[in-house]
PDB file of N, CA and C in Angstrom:
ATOM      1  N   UNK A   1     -13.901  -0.290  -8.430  1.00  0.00           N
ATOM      2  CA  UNK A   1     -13.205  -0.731  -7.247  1.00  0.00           C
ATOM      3  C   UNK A   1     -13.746  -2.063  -6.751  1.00  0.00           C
ATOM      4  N   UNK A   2     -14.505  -2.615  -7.769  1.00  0.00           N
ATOM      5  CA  UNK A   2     -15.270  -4.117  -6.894  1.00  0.00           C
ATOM      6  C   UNK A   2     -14.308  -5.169  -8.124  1.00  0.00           C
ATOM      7  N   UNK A   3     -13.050  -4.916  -8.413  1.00  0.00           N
ATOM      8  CA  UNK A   3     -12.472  -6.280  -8.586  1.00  0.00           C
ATOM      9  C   UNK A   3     -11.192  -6.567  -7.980  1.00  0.00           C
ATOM     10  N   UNK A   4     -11.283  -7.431  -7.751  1.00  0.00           N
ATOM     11  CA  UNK A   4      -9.877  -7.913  -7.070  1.00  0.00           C
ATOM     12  C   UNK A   4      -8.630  -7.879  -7.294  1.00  0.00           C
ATOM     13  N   UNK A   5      -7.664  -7.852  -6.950  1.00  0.00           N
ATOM     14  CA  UNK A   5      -6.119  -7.248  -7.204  1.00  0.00           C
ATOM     15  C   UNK A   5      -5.641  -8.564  -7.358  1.00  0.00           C
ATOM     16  N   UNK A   6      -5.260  -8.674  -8.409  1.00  0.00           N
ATOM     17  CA  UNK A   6      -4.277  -9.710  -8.782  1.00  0.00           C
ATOM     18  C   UNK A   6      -3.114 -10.106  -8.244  1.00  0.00           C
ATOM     19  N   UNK A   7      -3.028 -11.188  -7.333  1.00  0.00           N
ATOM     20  CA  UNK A   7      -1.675 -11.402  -6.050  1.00  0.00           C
ATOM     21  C   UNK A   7      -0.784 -12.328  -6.737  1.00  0.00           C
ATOM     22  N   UNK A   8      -1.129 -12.369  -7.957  1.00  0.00           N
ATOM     23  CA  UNK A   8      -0.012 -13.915  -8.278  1.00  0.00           C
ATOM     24  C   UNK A   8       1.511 -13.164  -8.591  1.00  0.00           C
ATOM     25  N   UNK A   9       1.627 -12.156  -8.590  1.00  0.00           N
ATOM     26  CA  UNK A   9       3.535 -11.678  -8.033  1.00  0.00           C
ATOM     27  C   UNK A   9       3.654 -12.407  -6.957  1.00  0.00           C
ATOM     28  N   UNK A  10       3.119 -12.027  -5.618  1.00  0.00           N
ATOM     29  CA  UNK A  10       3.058 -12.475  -4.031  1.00  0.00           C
ATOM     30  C   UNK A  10       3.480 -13.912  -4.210  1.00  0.00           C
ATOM     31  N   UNK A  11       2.635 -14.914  -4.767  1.00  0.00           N
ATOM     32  CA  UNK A  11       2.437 -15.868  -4.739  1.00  0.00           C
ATOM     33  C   UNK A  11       3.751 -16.460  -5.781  1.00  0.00           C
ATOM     34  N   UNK A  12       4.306 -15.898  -6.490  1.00  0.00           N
ATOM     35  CA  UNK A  12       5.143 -15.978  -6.879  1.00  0.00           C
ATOM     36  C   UNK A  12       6.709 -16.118  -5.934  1.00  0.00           C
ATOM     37  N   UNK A  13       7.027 -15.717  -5.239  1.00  0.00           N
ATOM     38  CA  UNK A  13       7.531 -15.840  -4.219  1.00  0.00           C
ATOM     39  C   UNK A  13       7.644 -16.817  -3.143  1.00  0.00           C
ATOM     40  N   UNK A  14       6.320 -17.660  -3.488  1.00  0.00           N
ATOM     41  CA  UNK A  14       6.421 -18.607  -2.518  1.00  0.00           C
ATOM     42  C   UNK A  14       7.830 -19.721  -2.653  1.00  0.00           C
ATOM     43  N   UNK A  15       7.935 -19.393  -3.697  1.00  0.00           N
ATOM     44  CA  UNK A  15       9.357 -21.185  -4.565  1.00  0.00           C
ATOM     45  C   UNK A  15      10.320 -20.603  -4.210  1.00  0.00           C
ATOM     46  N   UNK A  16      10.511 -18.765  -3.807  1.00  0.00           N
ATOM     47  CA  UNK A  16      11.743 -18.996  -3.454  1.00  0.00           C
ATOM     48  C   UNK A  16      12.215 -18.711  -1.753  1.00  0.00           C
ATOM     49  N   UNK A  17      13.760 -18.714  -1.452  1.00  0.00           N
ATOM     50  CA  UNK A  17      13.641 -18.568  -0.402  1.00  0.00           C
ATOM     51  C   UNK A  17      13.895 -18.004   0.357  1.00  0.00           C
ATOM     52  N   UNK A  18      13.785 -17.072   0.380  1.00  0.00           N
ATOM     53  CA  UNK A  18      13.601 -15.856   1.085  1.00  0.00           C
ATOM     54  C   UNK A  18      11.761 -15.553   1.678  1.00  0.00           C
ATOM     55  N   UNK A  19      11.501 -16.006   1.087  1.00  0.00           N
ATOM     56  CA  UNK A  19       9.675 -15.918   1.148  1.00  0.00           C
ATOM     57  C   UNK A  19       8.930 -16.307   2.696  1.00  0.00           C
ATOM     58  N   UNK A  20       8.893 -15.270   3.152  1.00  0.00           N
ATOM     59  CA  UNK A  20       7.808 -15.261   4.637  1.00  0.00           C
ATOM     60  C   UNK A  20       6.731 -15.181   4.570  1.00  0.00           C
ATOM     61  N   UNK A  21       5.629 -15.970   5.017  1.00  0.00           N
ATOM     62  CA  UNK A  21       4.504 -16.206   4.746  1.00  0.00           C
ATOM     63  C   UNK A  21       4.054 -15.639   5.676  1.00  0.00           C
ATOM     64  N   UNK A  22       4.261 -14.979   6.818  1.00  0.00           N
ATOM     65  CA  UNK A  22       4.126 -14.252   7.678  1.00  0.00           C
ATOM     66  C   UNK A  22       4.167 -12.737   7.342  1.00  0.00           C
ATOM     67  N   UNK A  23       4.971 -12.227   6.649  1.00  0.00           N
ATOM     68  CA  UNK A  23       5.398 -10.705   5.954  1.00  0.00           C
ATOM     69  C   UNK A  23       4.310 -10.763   4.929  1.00  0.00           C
ATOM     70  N   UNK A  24       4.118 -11.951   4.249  1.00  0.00           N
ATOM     71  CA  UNK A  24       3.084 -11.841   3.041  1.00  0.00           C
ATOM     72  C   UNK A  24       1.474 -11.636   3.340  1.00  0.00           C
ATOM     73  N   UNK A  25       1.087 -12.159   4.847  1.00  0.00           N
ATOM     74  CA  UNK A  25      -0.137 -11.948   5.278  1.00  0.00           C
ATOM     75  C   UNK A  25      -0.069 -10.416   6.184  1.00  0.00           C
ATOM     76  N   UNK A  26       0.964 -10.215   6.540  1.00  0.00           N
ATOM     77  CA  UNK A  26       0.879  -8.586   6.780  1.00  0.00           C
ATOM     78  C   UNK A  26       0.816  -8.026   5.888  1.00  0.00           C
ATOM     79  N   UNK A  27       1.026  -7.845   5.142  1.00  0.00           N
ATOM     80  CA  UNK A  27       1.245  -7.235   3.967  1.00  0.00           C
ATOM     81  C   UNK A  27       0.095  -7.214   3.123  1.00  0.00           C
ATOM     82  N   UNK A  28      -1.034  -8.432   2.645  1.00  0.00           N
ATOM     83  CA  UNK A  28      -1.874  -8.378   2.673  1.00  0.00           C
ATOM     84  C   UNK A  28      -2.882  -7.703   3.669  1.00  0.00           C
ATOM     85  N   UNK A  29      -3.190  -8.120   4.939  1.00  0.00           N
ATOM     86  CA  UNK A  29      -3.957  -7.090   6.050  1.00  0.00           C
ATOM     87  C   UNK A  29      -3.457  -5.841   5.789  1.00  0.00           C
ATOM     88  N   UNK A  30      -2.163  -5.334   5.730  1.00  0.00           N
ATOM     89  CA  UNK A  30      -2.373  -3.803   5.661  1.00  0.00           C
ATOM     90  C   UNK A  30      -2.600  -3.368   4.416  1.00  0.00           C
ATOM     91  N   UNK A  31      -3.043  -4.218   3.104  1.00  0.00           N
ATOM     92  CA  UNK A  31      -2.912  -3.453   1.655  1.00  0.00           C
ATOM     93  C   UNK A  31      -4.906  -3.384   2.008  1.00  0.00           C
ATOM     94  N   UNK A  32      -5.252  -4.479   2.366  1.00  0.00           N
ATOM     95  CA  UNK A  32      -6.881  -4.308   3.041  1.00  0.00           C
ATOM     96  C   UNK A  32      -7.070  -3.146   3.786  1.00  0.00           C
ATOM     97  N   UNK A  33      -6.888  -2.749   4.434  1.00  0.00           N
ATOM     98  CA  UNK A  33      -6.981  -1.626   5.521  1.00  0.00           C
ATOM     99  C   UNK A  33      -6.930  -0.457   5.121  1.00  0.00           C
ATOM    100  N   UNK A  34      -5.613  -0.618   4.298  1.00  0.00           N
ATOM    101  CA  UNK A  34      -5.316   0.752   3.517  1.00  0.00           C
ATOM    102  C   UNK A  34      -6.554   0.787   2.189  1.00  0.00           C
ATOM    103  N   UNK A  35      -7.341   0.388   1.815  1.00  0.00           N
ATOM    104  CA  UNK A  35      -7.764   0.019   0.738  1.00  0.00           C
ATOM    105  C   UNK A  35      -9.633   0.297   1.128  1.00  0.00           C
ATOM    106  N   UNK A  36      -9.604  -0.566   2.441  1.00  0.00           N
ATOM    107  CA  UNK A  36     -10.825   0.003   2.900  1.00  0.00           C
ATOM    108  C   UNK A  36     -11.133   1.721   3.493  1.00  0.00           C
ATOM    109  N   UNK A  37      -9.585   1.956   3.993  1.00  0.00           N
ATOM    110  CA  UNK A  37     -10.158   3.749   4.423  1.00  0.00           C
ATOM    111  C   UNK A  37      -9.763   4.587   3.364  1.00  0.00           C
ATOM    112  N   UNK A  38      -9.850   3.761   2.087  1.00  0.00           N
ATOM    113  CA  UNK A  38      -9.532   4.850   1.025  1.00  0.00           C
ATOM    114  C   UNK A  38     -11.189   5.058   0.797  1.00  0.00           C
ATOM    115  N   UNK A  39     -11.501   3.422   0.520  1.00  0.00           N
ATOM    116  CA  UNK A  39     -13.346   3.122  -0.251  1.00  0.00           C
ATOM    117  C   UNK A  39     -13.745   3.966   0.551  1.00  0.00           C
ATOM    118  N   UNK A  40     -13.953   4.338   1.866  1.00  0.00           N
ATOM    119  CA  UNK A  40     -15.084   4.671   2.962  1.00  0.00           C
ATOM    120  C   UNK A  40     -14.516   6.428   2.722  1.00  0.00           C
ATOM    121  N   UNK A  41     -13.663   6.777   2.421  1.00  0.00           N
ATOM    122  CA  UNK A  41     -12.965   8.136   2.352  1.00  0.00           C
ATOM    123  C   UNK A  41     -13.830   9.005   0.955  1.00  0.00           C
ATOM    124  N   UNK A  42     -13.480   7.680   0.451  1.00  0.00           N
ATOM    125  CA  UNK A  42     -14.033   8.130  -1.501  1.00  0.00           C
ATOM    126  C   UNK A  42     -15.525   8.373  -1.497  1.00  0.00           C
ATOM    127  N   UNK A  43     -15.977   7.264  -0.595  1.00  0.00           N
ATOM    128  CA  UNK A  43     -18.056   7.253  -0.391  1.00  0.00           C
ATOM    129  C   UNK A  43     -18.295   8.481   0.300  1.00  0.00           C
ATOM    130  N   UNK A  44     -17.017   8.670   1.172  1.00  0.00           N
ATOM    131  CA  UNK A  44     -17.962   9.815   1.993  1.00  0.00           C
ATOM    132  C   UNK A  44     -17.883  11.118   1.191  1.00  0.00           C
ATOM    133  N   UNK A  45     -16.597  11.564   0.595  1.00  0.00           N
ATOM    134  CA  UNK A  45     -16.723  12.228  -0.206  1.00  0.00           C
ATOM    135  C   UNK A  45     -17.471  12.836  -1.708  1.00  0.00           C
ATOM    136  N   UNK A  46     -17.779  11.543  -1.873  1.00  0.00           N
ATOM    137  CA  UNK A  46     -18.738  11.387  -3.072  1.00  0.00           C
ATOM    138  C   UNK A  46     -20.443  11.691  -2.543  1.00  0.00           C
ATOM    139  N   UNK A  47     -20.568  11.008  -1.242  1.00  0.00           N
ATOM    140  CA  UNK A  47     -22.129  11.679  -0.587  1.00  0.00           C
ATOM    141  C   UNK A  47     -21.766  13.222  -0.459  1.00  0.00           C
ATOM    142  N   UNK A  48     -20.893  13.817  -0.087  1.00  0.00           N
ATOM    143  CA  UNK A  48     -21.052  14.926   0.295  1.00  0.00           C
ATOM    144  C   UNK A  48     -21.339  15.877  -1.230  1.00  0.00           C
ATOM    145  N   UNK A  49     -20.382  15.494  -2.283  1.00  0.00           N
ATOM    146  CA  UNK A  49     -20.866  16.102  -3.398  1.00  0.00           C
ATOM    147  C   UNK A  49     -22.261  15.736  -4.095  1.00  0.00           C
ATOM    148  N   UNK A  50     -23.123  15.129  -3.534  1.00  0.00           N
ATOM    149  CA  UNK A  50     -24.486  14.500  -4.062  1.00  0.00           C
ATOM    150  C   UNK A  50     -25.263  15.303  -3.617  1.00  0.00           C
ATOM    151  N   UNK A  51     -25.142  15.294  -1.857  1.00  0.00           N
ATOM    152  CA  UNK A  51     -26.501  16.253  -0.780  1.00  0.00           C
ATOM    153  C   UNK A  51     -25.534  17.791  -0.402  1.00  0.00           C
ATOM    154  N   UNK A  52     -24.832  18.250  -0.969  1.00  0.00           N
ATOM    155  CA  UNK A  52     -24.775  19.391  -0.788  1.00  0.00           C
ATOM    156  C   UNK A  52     -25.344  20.318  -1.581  1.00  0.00           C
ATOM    157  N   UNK A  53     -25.824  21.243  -1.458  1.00  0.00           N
ATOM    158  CA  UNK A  53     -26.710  22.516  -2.542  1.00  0.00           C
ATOM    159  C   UNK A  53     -25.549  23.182  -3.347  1.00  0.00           C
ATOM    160  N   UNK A  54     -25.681  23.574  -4.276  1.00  0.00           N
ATOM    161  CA  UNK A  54     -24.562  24.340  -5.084  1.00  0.00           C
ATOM    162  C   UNK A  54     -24.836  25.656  -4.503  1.00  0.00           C
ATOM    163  N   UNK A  55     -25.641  26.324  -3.546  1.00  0.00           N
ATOM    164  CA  UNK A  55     -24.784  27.502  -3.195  1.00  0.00           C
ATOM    165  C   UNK A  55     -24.643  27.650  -1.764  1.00  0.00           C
ATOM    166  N   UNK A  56     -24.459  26.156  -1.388  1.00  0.00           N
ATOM    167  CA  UNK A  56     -23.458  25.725   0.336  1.00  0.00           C
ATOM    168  C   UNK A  56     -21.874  25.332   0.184  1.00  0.00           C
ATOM    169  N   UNK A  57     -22.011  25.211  -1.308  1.00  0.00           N
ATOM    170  CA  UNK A  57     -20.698  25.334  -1.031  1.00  0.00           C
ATOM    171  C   UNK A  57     -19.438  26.206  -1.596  1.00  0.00           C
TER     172      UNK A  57
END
């Protein structure tokens, strides 16, 4: 999960015209957001299977 998502579709879009550069930076912020409470979802879940005892759970 530490490489970067390839945006050149997005950016692809810029030549034509229909293309909001405004929709494209929302769109970015929420693919971030969504992306960070997955990472922090996945860590926490992954600590919990590390420090739990196999017969707590």
């Amino acid at each position: 999960m530490n490489q970067t998502t390839d945006t050149s579709a997005v950016s692809l879009l810029a030549c034509e015209d229909g293309f909001d550069p405004i929709e494209d930076r929302l769109r970015a912020n929420i693919r971030s957001t969504i992306e960070t409470v997955f990472n922090e979802e996945l860590n926490s879940w992954h600590c919990q299977l590390i420090f739990t005892r196999p017969n707590e759970a």
